[in-house]
C-alpha atoms as a PDB file:
ATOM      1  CA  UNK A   1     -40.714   1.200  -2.187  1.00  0.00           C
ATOM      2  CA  UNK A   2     -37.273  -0.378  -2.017  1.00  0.00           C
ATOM      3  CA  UNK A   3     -34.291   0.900  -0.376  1.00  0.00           C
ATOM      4  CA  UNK A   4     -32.105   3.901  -2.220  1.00  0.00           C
ATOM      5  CA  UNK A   5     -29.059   1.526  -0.897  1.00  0.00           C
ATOM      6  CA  UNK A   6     -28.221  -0.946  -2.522  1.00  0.00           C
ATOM      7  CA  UNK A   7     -26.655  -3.664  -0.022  1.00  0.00           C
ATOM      8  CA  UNK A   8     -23.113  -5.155  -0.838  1.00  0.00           C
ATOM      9  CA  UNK A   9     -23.602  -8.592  -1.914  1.00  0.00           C
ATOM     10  CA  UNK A  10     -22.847 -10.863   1.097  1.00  0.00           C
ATOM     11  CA  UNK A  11     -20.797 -13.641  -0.824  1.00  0.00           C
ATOM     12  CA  UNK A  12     -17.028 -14.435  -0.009  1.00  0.00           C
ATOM     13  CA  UNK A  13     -16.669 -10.431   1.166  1.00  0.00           C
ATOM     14  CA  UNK A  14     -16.015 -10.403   4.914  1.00  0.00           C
ATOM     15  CA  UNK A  15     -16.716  -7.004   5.282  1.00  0.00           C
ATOM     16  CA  UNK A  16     -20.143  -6.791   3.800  1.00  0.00           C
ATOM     17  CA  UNK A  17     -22.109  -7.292   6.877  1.00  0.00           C
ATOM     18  CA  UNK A  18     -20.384  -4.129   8.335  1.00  0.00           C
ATOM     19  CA  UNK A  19     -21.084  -2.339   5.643  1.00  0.00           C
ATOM     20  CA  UNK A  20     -24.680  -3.037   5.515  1.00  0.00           C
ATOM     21  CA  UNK A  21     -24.780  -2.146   9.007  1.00  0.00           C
ATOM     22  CA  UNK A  22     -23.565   1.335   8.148  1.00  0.00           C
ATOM     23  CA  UNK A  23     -25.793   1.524   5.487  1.00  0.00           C
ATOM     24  CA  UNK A  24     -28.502   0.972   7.963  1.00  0.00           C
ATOM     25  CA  UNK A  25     -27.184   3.674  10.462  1.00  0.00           C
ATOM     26  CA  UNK A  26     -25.174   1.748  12.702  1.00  0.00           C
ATOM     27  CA  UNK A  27     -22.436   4.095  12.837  1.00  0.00           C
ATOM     28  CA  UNK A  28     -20.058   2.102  15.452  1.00  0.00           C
ATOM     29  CA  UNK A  29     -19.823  -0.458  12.587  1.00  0.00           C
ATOM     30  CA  UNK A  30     -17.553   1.582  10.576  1.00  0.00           C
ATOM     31  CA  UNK A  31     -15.644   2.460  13.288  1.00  0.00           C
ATOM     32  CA  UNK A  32     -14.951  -1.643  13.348  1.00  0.00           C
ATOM     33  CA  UNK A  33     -14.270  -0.898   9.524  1.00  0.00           C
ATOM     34  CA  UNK A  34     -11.598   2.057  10.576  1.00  0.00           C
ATOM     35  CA  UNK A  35     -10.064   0.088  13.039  1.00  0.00           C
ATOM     36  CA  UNK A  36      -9.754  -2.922  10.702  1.00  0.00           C
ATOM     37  CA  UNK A  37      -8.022  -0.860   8.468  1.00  0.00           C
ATOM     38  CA  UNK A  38      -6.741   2.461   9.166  1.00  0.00           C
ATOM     39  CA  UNK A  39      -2.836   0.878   9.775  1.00  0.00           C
ATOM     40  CA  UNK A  40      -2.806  -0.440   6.421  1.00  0.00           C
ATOM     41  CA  UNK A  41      -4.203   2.815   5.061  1.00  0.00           C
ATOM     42  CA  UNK A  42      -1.975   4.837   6.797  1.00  0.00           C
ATOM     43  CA  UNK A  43       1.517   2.717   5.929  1.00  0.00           C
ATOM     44  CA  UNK A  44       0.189   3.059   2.525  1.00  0.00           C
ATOM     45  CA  UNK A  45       0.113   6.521   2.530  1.00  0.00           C
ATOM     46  CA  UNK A  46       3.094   7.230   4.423  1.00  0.00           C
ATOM     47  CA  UNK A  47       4.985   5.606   1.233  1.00  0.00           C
ATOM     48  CA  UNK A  48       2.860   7.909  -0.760  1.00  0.00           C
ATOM     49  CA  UNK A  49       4.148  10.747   1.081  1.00  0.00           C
ATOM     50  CA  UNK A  50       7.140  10.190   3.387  1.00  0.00           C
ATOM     51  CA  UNK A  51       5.412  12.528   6.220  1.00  0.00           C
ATOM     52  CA  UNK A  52       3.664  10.534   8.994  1.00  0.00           C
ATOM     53  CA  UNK A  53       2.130  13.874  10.359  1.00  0.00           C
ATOM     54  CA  UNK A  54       0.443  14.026   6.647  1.00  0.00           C
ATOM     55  CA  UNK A  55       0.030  10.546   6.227  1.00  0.00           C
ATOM     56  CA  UNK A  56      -2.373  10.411   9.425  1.00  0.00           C
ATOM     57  CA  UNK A  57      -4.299  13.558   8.293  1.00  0.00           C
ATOM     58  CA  UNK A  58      -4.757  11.873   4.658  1.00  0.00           C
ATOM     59  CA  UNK A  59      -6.047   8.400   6.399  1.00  0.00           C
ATOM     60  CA  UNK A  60      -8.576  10.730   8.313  1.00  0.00           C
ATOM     61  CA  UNK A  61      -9.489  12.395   4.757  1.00  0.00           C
ATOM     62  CA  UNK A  62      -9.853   8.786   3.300  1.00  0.00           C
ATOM     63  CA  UNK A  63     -12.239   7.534   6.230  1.00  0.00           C
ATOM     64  CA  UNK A  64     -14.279  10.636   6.106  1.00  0.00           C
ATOM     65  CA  UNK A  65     -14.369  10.348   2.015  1.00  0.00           C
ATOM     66  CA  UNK A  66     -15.450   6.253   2.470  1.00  0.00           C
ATOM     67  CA  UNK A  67     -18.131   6.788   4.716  1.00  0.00           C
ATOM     68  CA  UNK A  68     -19.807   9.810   3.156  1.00  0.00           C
ATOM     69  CA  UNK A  69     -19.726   7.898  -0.278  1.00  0.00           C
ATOM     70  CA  UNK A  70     -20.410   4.263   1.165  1.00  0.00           C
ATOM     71  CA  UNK A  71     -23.330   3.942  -0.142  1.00  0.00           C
ATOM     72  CA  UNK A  72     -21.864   4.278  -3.742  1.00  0.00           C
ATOM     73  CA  UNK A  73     -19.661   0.864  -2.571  1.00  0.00           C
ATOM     74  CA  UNK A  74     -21.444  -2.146  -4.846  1.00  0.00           C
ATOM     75  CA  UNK A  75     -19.651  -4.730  -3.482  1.00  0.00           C
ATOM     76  CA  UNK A  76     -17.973  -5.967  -6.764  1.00  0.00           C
ATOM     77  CA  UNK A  77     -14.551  -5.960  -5.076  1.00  0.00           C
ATOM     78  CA  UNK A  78     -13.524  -6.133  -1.753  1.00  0.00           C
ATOM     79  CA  UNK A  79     -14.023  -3.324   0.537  1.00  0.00           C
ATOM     80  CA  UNK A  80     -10.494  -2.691   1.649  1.00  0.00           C
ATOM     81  CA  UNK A  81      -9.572  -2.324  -2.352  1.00  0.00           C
ATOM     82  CA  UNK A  82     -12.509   0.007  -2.468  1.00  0.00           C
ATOM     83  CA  UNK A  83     -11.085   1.780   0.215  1.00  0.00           C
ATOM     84  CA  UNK A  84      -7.235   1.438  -1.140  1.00  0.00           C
ATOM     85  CA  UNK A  85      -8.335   3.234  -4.011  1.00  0.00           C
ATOM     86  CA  UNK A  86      -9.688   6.144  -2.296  1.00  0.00           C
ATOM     87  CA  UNK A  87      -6.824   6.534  -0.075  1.00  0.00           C
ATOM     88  CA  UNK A  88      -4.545   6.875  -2.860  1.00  0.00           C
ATOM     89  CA  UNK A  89      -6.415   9.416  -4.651  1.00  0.00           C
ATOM     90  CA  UNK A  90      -6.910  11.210  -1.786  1.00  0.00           C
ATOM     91  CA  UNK A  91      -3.557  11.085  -1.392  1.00  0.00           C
ATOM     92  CA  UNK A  92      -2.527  12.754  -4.843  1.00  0.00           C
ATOM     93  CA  UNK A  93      -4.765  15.229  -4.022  1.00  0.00           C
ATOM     94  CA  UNK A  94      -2.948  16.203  -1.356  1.00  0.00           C
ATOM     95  CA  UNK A  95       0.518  16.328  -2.712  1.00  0.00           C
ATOM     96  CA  UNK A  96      -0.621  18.020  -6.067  1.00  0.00           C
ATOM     97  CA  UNK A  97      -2.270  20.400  -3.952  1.00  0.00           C
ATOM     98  CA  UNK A  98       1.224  21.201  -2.101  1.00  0.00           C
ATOM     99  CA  UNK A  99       2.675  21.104  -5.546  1.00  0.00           C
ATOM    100  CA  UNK A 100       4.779  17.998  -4.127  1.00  0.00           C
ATOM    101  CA  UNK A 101       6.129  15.046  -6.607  1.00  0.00           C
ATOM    102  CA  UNK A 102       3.054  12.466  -5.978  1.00  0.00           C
ATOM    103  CA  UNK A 103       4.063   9.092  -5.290  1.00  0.00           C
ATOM    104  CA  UNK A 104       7.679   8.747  -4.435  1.00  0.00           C
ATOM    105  CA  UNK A 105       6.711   5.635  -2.766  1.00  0.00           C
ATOM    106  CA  UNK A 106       9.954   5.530  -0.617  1.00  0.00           C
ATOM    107  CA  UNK A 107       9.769   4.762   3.722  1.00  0.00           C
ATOM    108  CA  UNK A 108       9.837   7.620   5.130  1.00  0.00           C
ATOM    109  CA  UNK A 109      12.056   7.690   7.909  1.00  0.00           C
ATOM    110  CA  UNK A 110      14.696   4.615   8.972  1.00  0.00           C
ATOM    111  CA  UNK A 111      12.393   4.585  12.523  1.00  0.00           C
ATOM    112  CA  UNK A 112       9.433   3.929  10.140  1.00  0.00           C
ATOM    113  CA  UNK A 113      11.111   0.685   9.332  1.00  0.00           C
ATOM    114  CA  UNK A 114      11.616  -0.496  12.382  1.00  0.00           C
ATOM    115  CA  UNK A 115       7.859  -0.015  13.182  1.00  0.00           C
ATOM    116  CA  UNK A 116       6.847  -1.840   9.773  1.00  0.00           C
ATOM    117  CA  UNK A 117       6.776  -5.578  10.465  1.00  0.00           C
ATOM    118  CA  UNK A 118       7.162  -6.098   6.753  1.00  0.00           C
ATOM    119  CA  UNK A 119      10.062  -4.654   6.375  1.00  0.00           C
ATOM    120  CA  UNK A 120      11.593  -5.918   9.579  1.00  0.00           C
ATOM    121  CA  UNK A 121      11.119  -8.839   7.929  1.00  0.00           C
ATOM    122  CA  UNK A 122      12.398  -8.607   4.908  1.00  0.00           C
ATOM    123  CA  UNK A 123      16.054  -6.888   6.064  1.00  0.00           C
ATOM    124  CA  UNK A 124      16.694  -8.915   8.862  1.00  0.00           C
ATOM    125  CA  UNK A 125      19.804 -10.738   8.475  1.00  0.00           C
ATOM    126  CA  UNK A 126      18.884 -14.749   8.409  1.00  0.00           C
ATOM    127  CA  UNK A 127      21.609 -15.626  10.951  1.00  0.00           C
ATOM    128  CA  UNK A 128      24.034 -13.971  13.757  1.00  0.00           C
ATOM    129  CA  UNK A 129      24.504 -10.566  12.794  1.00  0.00           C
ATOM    130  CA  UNK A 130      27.982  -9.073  12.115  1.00  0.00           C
ATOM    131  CA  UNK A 131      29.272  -5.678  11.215  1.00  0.00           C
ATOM    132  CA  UNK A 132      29.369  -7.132   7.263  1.00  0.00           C
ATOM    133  CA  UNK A 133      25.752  -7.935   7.234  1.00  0.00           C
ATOM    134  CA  UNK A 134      24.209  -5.398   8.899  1.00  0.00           C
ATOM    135  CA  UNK A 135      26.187  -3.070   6.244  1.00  0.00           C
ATOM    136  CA  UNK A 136      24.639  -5.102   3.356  1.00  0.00           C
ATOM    137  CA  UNK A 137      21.469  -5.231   4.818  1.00  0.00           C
ATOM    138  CA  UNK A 138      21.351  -1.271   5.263  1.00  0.00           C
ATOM    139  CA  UNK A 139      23.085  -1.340   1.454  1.00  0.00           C
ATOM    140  CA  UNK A 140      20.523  -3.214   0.218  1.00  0.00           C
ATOM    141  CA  UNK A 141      17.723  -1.783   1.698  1.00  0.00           C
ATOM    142  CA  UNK A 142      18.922   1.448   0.433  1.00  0.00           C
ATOM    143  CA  UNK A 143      19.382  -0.105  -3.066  1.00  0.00           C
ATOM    144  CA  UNK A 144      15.790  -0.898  -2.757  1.00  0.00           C
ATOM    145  CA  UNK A 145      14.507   2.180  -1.851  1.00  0.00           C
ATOM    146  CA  UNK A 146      16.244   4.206  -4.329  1.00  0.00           C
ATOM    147  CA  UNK A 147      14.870   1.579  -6.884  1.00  0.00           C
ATOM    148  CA  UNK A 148      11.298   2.087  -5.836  1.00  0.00           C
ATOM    149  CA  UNK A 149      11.967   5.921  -6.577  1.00  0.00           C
ATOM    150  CA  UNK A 150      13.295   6.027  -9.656  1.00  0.00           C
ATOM    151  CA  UNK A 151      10.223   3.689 -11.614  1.00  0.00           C
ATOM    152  CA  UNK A 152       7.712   5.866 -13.257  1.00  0.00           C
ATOM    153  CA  UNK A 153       4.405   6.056 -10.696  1.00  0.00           C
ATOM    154  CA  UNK A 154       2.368   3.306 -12.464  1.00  0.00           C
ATOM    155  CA  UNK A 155       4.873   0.553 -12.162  1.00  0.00           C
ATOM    156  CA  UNK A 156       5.853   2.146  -8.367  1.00  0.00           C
ATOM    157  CA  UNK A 157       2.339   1.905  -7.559  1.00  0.00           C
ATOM    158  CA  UNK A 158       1.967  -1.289  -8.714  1.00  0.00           C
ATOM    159  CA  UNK A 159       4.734  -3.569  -7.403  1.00  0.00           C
ATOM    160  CA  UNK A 160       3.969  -1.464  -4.111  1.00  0.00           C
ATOM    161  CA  UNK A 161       0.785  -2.765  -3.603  1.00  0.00           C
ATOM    162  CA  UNK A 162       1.821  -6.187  -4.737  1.00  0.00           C
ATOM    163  CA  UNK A 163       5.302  -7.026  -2.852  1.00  0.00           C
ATOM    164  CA  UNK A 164       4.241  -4.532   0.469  1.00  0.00           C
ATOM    165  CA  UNK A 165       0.774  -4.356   0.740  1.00  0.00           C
ATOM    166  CA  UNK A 166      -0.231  -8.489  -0.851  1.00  0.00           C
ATOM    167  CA  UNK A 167      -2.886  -7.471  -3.050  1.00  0.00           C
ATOM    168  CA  UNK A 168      -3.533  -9.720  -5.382  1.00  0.00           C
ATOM    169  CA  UNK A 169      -3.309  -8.919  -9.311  1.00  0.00           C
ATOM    170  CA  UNK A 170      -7.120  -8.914  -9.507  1.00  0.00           C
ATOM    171  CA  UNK A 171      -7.300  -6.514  -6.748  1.00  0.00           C
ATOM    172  CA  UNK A 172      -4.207  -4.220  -8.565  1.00  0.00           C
ATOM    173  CA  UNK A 173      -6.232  -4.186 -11.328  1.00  0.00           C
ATOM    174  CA  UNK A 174      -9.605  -2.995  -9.936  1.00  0.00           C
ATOM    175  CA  UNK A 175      -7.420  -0.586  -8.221  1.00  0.00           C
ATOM    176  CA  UNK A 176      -5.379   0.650 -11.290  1.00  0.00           C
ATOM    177  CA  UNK A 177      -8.574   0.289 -13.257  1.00  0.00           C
ATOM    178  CA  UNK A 178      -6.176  -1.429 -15.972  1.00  0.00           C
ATOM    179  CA  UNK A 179      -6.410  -4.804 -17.393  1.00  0.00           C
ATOM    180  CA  UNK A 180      -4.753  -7.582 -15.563  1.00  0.00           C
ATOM    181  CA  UNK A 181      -2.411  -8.467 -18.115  1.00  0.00           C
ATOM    182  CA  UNK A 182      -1.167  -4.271 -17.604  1.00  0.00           C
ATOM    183  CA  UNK A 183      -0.775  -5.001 -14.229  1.00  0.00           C
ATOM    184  CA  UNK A 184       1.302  -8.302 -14.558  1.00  0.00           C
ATOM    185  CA  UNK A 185       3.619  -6.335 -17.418  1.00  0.00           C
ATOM    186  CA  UNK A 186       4.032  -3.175 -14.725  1.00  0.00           C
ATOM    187  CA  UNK A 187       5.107  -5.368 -12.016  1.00  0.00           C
ATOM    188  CA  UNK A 188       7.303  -7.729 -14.317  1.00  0.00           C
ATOM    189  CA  UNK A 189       9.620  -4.483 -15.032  1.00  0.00           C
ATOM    190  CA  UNK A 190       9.278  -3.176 -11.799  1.00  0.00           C
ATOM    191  CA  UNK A 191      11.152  -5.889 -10.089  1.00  0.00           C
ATOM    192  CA  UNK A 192      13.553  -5.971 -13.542  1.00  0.00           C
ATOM    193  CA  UNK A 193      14.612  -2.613 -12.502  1.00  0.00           C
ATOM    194  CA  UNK A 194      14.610  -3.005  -8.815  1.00  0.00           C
ATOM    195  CA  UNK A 195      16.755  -6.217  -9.560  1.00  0.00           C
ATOM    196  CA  UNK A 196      19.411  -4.164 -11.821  1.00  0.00           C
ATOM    197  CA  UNK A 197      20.032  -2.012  -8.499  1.00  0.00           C
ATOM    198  CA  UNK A 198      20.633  -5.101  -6.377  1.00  0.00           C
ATOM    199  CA  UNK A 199      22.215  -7.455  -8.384  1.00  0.00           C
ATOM    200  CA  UNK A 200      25.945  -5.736  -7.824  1.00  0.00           C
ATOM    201  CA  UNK A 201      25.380  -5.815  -4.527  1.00  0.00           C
ATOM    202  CA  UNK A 202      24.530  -8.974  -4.240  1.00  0.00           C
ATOM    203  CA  UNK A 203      27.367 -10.176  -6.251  1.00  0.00           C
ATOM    204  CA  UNK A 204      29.698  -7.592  -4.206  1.00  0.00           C
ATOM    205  CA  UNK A 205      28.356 -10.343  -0.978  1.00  0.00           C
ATOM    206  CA  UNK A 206      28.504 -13.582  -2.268  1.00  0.00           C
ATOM    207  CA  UNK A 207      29.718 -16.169  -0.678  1.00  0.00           C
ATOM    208  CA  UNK A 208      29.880 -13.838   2.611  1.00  0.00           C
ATOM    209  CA  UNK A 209      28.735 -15.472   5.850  1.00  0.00           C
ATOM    210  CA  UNK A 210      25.477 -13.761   6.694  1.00  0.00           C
END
């Protein structure tokens, strides 16, 4: 009689040994999985949400939700985008369920930043700072932020996981469960409108020593 699970194909998914393993009832394998993961899950979230406190509980929700339906994983996409996509419906759960607005998709707190390599990276001034550019780097940053918030949740979802999170626009797609060429079009007028924001700003600093 063969197996009720049906084993993630092996090819070029890293994860699919683990997850066979599980599958198998080697339970300390998904703890490998959780570890591998559960940062990126939970910085996810926390944009979601802007509560860390919540964000942690929701990542919990997500593991528990993954493992109880892994066997349900097929290994057509990659597990973490498996995974993404249960974390962010677990997520809008949540906030509709506190009758919160669901994906504002904002940091949460400035001290967030400062924990999130990505955006450490991305605001740090490229040479000596100065009063001037540490201003326009907060200003822009803010500009940013406020530009995330005001796109409709489809295109804030998608340039999210695209320009924070490096999914690919395959993976956006299986994600989105929209066609590639939706995802492209979201992202395309996400930036457009995140790029109206900044571009006074930018112009307001030009030629300013940085």
């Amino acid at each position: 009689m063969s197996s009720p699970h049906k084993p993630a194909p092996m090819g070029d998914n890293p994860d699919a040994p683990l997850v066979e393993r599980v599958l198998a009832g080697d339970k300390r394998a998904f703890d490998v999985l959780v570890l591998k993961y559960q940062r990126r899950i939970e910085r996810l979230i926390a944009r979601m949400v802007r509560d860390q406190a919540l964000a942690e509980d929701i990542a919990q929700e997500t593991f528990l939700r993954a493992y109880r339906a892994l066997h349900q994983y097929r290994g057509d996409a990659q597990f973490y985008t498996w995974l993404y996509r249960i974390a962010i419906n677990t997520a809008k759960k949540f906030l509709l369920e506190r009758k919160r607005d669901p994906l504002t998709m904002l940091v949460s707190q400035e001290n967030d930043d400062e924990k999130d390599e990505t955006f450490r990276h991305q605001n740090e001034p490229i040479s000596e700072e100065t009063p001037d550019s540490v201003l326009a780097a907060r200003q822009i940053a803010a500009a940013v932020e406020a530009g995330l918030a005001a796109l409709p949740e489809d295109l804030r979802q998608a340039v999210t996981l695209r320009e924070i999170e490096g999914l690919s626009y395959e993976e956006i797609a299986t994600l989105m469960n929209s066609p590639i060429g939706t995802v492209r079009s979201r992202i395309f007028r996400a930036r457009e409108a995140i790029s109206s924001r900044l571009r006074p700003l930018l112009e307001q600093h030009s030629g300013k020593r940085w």
